[in-house]
N, C-alpha and C. Protein backbone atom coordinates (compact mmCIF):
# COMPACT_ATOMS: atom_id res chain seq x y z
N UNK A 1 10.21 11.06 -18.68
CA UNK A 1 9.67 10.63 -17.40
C UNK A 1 10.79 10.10 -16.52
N UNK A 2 10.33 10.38 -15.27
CA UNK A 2 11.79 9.97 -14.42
C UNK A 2 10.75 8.79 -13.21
N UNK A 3 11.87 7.65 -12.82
CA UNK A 3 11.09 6.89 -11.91
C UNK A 3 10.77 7.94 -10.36
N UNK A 4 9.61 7.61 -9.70
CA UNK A 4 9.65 8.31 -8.35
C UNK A 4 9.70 7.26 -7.35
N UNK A 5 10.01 7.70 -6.50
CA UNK A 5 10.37 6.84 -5.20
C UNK A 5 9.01 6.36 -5.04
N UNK A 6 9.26 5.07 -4.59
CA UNK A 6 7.50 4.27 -4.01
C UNK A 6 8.20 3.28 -2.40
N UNK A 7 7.15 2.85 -2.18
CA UNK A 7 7.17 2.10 -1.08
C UNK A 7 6.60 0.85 -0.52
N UNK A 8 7.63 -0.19 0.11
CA UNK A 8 7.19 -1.65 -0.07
C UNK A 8 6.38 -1.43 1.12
N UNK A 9 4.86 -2.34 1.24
CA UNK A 9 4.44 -2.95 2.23
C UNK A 9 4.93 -4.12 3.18
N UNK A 10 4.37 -3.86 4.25
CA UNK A 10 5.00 -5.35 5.29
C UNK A 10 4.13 -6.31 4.77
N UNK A 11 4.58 -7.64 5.13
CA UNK A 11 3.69 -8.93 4.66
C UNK A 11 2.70 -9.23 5.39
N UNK A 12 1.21 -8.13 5.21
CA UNK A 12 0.10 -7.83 5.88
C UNK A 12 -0.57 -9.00 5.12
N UNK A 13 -0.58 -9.28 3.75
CA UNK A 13 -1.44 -9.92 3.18
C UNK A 13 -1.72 -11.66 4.07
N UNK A 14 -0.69 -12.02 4.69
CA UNK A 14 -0.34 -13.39 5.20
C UNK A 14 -1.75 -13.26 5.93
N UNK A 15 -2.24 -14.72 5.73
CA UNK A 15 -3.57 -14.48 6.86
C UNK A 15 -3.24 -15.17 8.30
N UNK A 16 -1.93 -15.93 8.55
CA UNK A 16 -1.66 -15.91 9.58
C UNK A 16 -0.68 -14.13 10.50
N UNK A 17 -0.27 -13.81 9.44
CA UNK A 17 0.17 -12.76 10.35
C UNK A 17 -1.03 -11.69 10.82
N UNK A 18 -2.20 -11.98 9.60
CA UNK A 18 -3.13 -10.24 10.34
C UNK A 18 -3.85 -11.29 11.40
N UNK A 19 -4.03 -12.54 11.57
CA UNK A 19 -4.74 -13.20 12.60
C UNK A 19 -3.75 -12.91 13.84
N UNK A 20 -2.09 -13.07 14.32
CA UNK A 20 -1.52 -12.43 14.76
C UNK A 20 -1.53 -11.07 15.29
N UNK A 21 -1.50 -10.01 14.08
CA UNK A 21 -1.89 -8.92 14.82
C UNK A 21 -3.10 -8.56 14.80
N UNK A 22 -4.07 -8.90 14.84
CA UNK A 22 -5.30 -8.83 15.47
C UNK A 22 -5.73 -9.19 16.64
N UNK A 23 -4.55 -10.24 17.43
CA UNK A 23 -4.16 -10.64 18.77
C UNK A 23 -3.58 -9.38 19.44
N UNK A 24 -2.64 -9.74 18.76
CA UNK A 24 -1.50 -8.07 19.43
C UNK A 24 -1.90 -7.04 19.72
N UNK A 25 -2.82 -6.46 18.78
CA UNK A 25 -3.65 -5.10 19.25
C UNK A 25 -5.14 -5.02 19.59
N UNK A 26 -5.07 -3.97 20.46
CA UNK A 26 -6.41 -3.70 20.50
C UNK A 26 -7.52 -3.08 19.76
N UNK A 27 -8.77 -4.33 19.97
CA UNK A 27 -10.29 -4.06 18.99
C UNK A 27 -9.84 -2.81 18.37
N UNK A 28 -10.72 -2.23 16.91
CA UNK A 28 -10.36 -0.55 16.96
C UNK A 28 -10.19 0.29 18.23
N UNK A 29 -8.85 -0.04 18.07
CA UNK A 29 -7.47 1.12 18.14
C UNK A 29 -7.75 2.25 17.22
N UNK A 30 -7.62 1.74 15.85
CA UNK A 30 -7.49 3.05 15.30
C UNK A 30 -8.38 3.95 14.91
N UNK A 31 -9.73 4.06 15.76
CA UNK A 31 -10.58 4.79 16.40
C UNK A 31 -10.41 5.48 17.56
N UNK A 32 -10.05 5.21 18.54
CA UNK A 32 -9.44 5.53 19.27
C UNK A 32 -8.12 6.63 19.83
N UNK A 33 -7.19 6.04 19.11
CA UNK A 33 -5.83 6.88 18.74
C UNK A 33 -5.19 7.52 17.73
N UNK A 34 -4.87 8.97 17.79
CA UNK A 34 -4.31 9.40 16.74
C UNK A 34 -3.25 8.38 15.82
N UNK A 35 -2.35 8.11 14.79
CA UNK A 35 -1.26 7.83 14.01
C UNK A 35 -0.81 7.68 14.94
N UNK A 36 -0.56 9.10 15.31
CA UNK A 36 1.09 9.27 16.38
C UNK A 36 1.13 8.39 17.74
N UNK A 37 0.11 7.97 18.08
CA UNK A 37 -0.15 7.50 19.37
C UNK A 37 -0.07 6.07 19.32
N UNK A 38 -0.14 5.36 18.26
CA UNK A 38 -0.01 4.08 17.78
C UNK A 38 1.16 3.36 18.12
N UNK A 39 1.08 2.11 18.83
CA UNK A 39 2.10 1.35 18.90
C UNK A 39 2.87 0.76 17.68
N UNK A 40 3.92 0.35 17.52
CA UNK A 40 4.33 -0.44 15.80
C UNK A 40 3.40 -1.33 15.70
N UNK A 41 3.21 -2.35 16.32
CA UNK A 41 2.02 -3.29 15.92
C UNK A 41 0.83 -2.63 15.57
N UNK A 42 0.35 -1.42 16.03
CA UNK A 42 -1.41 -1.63 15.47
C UNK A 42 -0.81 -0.24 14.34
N UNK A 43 0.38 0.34 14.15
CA UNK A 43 0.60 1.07 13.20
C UNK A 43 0.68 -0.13 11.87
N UNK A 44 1.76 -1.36 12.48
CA UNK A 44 1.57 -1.89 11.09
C UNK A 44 0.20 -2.79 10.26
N UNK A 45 -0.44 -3.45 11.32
CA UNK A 45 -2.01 -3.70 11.35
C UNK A 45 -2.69 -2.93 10.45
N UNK A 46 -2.47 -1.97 10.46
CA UNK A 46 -3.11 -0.92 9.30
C UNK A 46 -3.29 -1.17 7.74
N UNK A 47 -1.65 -1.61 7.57
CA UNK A 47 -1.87 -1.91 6.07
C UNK A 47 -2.36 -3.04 5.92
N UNK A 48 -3.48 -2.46 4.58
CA UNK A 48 -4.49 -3.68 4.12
C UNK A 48 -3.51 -4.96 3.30
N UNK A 49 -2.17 -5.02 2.81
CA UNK A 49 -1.88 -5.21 2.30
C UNK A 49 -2.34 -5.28 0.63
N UNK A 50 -2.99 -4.88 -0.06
CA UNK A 50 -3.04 -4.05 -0.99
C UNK A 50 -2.26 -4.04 -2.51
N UNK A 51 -0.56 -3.47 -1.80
CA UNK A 51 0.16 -3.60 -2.46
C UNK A 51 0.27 -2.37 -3.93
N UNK A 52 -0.48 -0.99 -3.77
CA UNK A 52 -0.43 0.04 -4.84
C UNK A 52 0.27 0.59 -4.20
N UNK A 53 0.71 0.76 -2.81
CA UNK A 53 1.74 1.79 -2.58
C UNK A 53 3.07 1.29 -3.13
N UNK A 54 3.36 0.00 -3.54
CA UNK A 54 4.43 -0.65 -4.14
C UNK A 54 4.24 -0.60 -5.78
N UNK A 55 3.30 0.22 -6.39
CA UNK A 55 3.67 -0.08 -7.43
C UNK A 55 4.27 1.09 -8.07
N UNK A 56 5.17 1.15 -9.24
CA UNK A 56 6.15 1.92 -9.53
C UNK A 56 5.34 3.14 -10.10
N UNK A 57 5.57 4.68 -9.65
CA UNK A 57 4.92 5.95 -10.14
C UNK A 57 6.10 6.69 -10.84
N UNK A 58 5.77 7.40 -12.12
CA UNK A 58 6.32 8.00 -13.11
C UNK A 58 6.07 9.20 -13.01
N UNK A 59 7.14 10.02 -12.89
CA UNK A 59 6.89 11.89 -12.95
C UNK A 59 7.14 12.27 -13.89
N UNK A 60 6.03 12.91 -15.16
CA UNK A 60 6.41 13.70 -15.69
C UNK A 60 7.69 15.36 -15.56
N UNK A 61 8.82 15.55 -16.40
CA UNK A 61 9.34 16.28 -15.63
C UNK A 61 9.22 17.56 -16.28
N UNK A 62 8.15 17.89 -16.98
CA UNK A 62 7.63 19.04 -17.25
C UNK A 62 6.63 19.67 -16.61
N UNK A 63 5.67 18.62 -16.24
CA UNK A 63 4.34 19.05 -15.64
C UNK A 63 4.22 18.63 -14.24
N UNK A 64 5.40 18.14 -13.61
CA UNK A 64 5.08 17.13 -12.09
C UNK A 64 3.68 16.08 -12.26
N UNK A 65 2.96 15.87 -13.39
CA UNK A 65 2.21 14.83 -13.52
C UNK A 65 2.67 13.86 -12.93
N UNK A 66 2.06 13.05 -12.04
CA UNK A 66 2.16 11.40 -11.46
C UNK A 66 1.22 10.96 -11.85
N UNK A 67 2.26 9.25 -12.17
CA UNK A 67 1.30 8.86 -13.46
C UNK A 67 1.79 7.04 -12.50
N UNK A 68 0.80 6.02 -12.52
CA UNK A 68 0.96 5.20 -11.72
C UNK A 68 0.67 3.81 -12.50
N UNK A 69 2.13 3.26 -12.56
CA UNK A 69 2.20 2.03 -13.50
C UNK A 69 1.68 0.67 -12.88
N UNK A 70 2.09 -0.11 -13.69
CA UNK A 70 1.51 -1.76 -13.24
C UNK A 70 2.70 -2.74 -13.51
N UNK A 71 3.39 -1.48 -12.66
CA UNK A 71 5.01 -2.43 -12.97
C UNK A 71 5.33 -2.57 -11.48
N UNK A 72 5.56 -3.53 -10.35
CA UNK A 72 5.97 -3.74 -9.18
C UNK A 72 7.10 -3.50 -9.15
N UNK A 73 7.50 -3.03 -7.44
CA UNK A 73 8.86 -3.49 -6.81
C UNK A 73 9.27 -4.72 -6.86
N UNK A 74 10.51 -4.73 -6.90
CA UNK A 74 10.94 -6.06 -7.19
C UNK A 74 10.67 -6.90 -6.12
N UNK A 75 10.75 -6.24 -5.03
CA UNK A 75 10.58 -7.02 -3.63
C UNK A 75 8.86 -7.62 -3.33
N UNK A 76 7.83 -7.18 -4.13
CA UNK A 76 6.40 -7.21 -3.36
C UNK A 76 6.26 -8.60 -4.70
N UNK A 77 5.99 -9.56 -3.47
CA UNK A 77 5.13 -10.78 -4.23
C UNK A 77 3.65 -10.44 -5.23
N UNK A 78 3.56 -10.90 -6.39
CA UNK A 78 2.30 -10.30 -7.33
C UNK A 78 0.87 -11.12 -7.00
N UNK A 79 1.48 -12.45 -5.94
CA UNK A 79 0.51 -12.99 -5.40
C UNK A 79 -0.13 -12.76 -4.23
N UNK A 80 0.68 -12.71 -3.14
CA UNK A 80 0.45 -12.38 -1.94
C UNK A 80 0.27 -10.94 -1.34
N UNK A 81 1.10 -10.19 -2.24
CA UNK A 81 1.36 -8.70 -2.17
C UNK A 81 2.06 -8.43 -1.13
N UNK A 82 2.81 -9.25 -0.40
CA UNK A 82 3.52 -8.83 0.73
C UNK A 82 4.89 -8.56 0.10
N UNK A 83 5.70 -7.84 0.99
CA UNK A 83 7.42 -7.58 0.70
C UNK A 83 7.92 -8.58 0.96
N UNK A 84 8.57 -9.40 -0.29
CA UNK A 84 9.36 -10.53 0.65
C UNK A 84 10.74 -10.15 1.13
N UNK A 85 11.34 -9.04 1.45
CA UNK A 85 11.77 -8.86 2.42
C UNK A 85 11.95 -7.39 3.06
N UNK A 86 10.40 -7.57 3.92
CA UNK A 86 10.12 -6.25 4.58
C UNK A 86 11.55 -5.66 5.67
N UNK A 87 12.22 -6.80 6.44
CA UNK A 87 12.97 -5.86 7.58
C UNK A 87 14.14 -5.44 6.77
N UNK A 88 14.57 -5.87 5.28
CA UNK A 88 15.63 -5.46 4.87
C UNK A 88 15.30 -4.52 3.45
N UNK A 89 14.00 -3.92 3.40
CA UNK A 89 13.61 -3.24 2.37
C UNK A 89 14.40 -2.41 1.98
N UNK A 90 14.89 -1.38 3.04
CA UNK A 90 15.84 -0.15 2.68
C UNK A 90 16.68 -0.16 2.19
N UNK A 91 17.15 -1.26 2.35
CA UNK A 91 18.73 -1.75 2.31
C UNK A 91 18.78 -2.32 0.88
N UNK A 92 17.68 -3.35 0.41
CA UNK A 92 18.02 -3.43 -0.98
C UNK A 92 17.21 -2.39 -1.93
N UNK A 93 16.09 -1.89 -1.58
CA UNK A 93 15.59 -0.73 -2.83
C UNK A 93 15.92 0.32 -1.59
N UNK A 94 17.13 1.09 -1.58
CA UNK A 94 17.49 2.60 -0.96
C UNK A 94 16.13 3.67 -1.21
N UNK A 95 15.72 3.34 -2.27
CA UNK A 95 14.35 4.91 -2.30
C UNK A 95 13.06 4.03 -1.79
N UNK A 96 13.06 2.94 -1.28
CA UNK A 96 11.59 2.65 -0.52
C UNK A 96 11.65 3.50 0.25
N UNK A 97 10.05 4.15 0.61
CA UNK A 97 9.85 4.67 1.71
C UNK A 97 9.29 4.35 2.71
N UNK A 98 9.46 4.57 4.08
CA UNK A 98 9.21 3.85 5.40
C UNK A 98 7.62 4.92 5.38
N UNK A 99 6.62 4.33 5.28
CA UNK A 99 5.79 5.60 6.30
C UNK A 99 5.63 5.81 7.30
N UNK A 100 5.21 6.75 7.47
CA UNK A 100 5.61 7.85 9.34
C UNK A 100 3.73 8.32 9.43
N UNK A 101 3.39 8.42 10.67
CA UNK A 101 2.90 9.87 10.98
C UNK A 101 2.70 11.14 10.09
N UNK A 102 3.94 11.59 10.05
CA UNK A 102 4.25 12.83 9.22
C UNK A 102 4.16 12.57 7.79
N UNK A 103 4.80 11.69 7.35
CA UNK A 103 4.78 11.47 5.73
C UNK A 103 3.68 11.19 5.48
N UNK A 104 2.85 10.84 5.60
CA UNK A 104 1.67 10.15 4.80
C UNK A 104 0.41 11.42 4.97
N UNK A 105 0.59 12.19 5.19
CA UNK A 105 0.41 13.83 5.42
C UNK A 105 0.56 14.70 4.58
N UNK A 106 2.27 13.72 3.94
CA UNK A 106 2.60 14.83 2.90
C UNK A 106 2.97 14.39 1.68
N UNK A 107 2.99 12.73 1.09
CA UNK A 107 2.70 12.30 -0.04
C UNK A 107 1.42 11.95 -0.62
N UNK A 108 1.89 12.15 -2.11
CA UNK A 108 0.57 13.10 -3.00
C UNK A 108 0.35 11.93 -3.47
N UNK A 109 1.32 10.97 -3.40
CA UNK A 109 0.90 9.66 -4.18
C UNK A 109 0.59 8.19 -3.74
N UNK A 110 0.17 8.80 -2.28
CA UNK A 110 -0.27 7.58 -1.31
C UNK A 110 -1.92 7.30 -1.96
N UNK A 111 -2.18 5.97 -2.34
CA UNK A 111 -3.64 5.73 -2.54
C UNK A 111 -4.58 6.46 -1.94
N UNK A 112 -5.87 6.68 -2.47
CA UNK A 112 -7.09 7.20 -1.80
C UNK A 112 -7.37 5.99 -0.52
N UNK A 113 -7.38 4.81 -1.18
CA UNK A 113 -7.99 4.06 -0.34
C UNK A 113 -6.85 3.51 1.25
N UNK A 114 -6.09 3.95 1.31
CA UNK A 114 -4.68 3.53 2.03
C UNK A 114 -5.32 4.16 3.14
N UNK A 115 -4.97 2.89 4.75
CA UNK A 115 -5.80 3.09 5.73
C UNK A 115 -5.08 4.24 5.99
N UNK A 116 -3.67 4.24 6.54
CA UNK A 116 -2.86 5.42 6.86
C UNK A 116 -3.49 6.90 6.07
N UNK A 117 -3.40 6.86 5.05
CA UNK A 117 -4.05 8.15 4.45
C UNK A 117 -5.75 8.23 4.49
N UNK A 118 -6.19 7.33 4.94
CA UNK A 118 -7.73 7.55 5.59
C UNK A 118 -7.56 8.30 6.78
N UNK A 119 -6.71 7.33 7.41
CA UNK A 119 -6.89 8.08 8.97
C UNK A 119 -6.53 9.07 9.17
N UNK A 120 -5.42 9.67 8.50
CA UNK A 120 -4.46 10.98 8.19
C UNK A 120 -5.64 11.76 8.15
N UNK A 121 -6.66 11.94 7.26
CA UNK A 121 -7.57 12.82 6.73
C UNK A 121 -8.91 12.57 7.04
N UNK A 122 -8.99 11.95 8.84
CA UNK A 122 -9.93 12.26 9.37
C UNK A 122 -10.89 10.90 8.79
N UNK A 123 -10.71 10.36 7.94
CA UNK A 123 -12.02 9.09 7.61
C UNK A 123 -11.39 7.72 8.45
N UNK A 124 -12.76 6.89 8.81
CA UNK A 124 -12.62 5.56 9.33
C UNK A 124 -11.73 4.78 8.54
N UNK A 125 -11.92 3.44 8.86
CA UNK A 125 -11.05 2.32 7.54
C UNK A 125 -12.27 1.66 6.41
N UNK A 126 -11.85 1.35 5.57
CA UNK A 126 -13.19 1.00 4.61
C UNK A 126 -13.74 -0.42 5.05
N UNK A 127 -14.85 0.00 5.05
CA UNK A 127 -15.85 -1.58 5.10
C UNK A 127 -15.18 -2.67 4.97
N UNK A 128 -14.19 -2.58 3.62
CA UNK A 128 -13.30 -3.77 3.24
C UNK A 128 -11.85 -4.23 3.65
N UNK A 129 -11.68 -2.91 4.53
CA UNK A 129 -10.49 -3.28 5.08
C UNK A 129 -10.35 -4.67 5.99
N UNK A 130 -9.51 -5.40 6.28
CA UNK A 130 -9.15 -6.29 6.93
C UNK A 130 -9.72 -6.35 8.34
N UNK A 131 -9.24 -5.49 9.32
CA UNK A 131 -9.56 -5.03 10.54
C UNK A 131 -10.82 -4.24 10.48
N UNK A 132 -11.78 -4.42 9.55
CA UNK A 132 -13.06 -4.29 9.67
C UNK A 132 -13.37 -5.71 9.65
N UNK A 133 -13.51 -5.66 8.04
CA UNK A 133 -14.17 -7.21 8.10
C UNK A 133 -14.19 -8.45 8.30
N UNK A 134 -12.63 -8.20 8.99
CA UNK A 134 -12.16 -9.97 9.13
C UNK A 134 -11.60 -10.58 8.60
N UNK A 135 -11.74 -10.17 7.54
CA UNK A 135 -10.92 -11.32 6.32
C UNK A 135 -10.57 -10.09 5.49
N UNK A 136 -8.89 -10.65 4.83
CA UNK A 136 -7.97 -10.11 4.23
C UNK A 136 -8.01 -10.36 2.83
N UNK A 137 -9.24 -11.16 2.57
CA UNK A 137 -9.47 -11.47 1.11
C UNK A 137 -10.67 -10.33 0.65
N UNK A 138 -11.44 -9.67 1.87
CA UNK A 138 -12.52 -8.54 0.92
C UNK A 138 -11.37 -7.63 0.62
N UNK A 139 -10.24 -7.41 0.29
CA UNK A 139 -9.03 -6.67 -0.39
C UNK A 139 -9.07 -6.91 -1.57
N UNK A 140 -9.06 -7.78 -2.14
CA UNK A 140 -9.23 -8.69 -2.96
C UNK A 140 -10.30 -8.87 -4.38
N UNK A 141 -11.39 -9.22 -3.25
CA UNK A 141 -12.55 -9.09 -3.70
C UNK A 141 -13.53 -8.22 -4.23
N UNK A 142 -12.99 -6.82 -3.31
CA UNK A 142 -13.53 -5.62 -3.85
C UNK A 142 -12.73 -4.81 -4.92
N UNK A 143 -11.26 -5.72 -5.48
CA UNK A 143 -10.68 -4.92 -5.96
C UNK A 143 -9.70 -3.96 -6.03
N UNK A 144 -9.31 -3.67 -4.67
CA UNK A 144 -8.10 -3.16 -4.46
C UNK A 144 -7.35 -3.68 -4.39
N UNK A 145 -7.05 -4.46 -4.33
CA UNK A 145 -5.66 -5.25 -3.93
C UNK A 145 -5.02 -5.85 -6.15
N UNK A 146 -3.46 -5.53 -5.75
CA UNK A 146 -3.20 -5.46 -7.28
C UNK A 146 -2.59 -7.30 -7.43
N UNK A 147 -3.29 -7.97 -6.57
CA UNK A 147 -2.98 -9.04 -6.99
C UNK A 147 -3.18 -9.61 -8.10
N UNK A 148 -2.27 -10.20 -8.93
CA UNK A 148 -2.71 -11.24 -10.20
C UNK A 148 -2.39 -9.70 -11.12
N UNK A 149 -2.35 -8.31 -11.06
CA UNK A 149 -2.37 -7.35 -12.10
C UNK A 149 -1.72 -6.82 -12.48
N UNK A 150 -0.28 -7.06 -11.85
CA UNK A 150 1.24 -6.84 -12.35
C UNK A 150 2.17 -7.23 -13.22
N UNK A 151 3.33 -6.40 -13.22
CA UNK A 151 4.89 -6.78 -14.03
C UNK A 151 5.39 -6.59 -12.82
N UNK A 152 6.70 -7.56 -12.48
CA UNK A 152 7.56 -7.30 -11.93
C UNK A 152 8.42 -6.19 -12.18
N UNK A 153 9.11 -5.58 -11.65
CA UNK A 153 10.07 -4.65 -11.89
C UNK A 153 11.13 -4.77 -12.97
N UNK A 154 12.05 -6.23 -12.47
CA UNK A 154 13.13 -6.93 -13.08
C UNK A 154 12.83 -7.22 -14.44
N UNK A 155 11.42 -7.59 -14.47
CA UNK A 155 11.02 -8.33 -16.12
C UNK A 155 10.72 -7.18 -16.82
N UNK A 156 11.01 -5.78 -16.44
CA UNK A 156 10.16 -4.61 -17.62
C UNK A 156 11.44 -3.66 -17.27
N UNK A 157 11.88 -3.41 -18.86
CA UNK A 157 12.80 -2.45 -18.45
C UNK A 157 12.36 -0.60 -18.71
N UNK A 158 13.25 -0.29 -17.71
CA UNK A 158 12.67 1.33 -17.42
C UNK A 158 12.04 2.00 -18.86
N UNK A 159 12.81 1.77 -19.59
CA UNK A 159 12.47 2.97 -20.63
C UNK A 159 10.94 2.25 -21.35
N UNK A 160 10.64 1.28 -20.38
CA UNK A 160 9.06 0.43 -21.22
C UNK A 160 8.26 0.64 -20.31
N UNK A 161 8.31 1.57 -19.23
CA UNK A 161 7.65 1.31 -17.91
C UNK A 161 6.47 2.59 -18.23
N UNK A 162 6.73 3.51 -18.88
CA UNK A 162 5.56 4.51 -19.36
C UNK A 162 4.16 3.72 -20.64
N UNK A 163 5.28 2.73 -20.79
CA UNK A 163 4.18 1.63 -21.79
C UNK A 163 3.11 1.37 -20.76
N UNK A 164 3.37 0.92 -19.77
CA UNK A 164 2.58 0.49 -18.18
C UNK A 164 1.55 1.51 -17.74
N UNK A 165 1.71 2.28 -18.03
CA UNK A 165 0.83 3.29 -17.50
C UNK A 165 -0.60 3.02 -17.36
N UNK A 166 -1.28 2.89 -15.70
CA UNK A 166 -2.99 2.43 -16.12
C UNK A 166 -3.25 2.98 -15.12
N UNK A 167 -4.67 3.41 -15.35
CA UNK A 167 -5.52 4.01 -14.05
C UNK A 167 -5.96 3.41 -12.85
N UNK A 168 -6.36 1.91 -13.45
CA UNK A 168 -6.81 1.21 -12.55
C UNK A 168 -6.49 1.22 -10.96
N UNK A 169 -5.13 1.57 -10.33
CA UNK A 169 -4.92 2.32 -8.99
C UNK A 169 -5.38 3.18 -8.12
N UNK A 170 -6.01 3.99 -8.97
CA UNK A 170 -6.47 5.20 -8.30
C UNK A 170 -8.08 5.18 -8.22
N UNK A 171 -8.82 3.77 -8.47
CA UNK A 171 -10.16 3.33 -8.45
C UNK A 171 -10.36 2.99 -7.01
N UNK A 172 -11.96 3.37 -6.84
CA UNK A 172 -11.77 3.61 -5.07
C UNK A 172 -13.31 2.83 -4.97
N UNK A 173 -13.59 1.49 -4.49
CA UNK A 173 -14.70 1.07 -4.14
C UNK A 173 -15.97 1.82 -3.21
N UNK A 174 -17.19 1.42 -3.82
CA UNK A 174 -18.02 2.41 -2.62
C UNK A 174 -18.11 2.43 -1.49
N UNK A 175 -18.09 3.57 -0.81
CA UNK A 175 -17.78 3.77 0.73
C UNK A 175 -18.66 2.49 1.37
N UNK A 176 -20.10 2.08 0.91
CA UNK A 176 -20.86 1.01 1.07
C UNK A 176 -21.51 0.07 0.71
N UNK A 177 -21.82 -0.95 0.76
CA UNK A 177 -22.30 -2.22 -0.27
C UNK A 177 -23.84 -1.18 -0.32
């Protein structure tokens, strides 16, 4: 198995920052406007903070199987789930990926539930998203969010990281209570 590139979230989880950008942008926006049409603020507004797009994915290199551990970036808090340091992500993990418009279009291993890959593919944001419901804790509550369900990166070494292997990521709450 070889590690695959993953990607840190911004520190969406803060409930003063989504109270912030919930100032900054406008009511659903992202009803409204394509991805592409999105300002950075209501592009970054988006993420639920969450925190599975940060967790480390394993490629089989026989079968291209992706296989999605419960081992974090070193950078994403296991409490908060934010990057603690989003503006310099690149710079210390080089294979984070920034999402775009375009990319999230074309990775296979972006969550089901990930607003960006909702909106990509034509669906609203979930009931539980943040910028639905208000609060950044129905993330949480319903279960998506990998708070409290991690390894750090640093504390698990690579060749133990297929030990990690769990489904629990790819579990997708009902579209409705």
């Amino acid at each position: 198995m070889q590690s695959l590139e993953y990607d840190c979230i911004a520190p969406a989880a803060s409930a003063n920052r989504q109270q912030h950008e919930r100032q900054t942008v406008n009511m659903a926006f992202w009803e409204e406007k394509s991805l592409e049409q999105m300002t950075p603020a209501e592009w970054e507004a988006l993420c639920d903070g969450c925190g599975r797009c940060c967790l480390i994915k394993l490629e089989d290199e026989d079968t291209g199987t992706l296989i999605t551990s419960d081992v974090r970036c070193k950078l994403l808090d296991g409490d908060s789930c934010a990057c603690t340091n989003y503006p310099r992500r690149k710079e210390i993990v080089p294979d984070c990926i920034k999402l775009t418009p375009e990319n999230v279009r074309e990775i296979a291993w972006i969550p089901t539930t990930c607003a960006y890959r909702r909106l990509a593919e034509g669906k609203g944001l979930a009931w539980w998203h943040p910028l639905v419901s208000g609060d950044p804790q129905t993330v949480v509550d319903v279960g998506v969010s990998v708070k409290g369900r991690t390894f750090l990166e640093t504390e698990v070494e690579p060749d133990e990281w297929e030990e990690h292997a769990v489904d629990w990521p790819e579990w997708e709450p009902p579209e409705s209570l």
